[in-house]
N, C-alpha and C. Protein backbone atom coordinates (compact mmCIF):
# COMPACT_ATOMS: atom_id res chain seq x y z
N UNK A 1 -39.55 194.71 119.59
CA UNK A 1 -38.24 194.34 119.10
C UNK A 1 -37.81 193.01 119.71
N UNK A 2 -37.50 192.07 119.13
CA UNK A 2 -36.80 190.34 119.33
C UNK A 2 -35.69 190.79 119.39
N UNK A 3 -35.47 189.79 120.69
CA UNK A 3 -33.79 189.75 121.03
C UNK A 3 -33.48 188.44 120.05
N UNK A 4 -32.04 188.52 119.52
CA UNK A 4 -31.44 187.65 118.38
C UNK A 4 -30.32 186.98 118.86
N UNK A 5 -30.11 187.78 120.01
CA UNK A 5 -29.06 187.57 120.09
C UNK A 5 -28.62 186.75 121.75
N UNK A 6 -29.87 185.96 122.15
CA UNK A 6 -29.93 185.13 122.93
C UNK A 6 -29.70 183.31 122.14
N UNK A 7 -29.10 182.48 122.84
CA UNK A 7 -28.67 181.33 121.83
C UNK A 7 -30.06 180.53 122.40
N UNK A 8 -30.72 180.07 121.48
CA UNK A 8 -31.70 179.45 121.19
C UNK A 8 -31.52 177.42 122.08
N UNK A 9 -32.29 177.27 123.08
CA UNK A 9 -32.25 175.51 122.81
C UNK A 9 -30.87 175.51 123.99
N UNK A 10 -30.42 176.39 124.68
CA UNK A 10 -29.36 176.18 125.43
C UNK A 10 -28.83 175.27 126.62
N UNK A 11 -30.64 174.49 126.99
CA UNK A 11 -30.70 173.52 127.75
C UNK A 11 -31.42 172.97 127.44
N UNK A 12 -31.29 171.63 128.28
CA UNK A 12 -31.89 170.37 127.87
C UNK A 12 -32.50 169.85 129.56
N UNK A 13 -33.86 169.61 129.27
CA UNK A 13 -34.44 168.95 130.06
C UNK A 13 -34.72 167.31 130.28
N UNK A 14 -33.54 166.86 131.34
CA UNK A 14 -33.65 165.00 130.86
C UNK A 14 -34.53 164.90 131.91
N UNK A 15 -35.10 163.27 131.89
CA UNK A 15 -36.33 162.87 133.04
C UNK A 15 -35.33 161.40 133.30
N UNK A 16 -35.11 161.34 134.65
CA UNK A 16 -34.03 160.11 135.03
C UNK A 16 -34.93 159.50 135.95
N UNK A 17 -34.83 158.46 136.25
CA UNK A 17 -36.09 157.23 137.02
C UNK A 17 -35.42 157.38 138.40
N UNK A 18 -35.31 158.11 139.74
CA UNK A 18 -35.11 157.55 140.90
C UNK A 18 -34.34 155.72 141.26
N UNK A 19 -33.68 156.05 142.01
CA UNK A 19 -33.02 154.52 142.13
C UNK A 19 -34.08 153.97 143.86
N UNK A 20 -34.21 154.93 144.10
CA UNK A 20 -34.93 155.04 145.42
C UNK A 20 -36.34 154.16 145.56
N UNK A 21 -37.02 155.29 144.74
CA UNK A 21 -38.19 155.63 145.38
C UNK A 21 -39.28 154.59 143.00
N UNK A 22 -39.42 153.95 143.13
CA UNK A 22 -40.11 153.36 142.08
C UNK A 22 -41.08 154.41 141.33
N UNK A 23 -41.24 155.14 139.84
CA UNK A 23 -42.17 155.51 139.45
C UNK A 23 -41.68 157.02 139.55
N UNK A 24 -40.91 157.62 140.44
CA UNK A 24 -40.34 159.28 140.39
C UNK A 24 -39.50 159.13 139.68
N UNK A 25 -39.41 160.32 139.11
CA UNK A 25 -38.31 161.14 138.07
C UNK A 25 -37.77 161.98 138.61
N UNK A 26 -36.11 162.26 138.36
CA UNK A 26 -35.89 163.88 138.75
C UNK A 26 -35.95 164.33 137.41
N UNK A 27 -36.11 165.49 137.13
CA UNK A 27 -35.84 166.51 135.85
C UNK A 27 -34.65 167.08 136.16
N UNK A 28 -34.01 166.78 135.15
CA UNK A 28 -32.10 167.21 135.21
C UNK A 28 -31.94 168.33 134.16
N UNK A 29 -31.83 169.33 134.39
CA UNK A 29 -31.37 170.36 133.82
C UNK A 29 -29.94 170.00 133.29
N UNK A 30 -29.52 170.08 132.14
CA UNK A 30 -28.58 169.62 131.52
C UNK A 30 -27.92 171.18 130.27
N UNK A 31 -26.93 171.88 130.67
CA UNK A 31 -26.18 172.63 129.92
C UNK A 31 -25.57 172.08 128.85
N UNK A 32 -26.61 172.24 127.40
CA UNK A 32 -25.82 171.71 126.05
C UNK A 32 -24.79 172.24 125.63
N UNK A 33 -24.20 173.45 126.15
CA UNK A 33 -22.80 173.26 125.71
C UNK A 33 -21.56 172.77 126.17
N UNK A 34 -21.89 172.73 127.64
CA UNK A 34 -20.59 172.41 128.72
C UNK A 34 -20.97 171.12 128.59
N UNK A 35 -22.07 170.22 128.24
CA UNK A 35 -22.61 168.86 128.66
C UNK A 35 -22.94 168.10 130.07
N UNK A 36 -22.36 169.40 131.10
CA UNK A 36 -22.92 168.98 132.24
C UNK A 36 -24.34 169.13 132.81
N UNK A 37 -24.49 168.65 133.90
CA UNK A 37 -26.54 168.98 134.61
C UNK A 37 -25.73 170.18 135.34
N UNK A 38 -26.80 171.17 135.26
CA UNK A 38 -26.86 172.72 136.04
C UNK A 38 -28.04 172.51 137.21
N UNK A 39 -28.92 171.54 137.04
CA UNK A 39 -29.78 171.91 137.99
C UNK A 39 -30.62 170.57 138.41
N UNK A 40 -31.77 170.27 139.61
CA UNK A 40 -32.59 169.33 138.97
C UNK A 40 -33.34 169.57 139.81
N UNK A 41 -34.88 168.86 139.86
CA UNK A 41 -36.34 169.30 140.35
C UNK A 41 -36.61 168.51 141.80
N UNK A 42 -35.34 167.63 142.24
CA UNK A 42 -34.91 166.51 143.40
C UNK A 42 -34.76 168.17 144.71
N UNK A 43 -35.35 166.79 145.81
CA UNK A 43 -35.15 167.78 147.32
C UNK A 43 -33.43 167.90 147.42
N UNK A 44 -32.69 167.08 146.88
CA UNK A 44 -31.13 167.14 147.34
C UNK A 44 -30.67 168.63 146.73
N UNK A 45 -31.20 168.84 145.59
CA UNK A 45 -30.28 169.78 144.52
C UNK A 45 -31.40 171.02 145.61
N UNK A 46 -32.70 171.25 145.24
CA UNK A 46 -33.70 172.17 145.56
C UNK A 46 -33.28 172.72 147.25
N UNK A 47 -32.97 172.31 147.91
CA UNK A 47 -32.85 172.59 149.38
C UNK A 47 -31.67 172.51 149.41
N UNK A 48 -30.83 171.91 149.27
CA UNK A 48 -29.24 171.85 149.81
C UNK A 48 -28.56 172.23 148.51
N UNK A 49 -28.74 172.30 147.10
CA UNK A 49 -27.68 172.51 146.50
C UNK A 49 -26.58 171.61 146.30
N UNK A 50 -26.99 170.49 146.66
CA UNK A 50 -26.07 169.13 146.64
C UNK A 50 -26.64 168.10 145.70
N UNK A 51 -25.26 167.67 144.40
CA UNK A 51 -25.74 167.08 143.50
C UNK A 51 -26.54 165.61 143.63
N UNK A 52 -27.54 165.29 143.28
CA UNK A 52 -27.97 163.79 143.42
C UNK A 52 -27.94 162.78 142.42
N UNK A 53 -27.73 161.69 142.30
CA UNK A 53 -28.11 160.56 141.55
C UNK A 53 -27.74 160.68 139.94
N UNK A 54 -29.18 161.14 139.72
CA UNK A 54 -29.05 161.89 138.18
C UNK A 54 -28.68 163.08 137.81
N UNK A 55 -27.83 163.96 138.17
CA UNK A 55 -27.22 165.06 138.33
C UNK A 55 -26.18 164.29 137.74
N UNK A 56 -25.11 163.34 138.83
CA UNK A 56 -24.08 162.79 138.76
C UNK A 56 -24.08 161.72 137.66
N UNK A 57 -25.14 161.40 136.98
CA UNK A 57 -25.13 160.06 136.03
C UNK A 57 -24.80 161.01 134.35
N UNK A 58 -25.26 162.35 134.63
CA UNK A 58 -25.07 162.99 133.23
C UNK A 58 -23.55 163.69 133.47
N UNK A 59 -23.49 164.23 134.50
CA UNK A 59 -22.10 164.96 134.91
C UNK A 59 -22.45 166.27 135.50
N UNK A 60 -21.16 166.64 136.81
CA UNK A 60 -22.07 167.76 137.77
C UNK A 60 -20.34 168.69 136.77
């Protein structure tokens, strides 16, 4: 039995260039309905839970 009733596409995965470090990306988890980032693949967000860079460039 398929669940239907989960909303399909509910996030968005952006790739933002480091201002730092040349050639890294963070992956910004981005909530398409609120339009803010929920998450990202950076040591700031992953260990501390504190928004970084590209977190803050889409909206925390």
């Amino acid at each position: 039995m398929e669940k239907s009733d989960q909303a399909p596409d509910r996030y968005e995965t952006i790739s933002i260039e480091s201002k730092i470090r040349e050639g890294v990306f963070h992956k910004v988890v981005k909530d398409l309905e609120t339009g803010k980032s929920v998450s990202c693949s950076c040591k700031y967000w992953s260990k501390g839970n504190k928004p970084c860079f590209g977190m803050k460039t889409i909206g925390v």
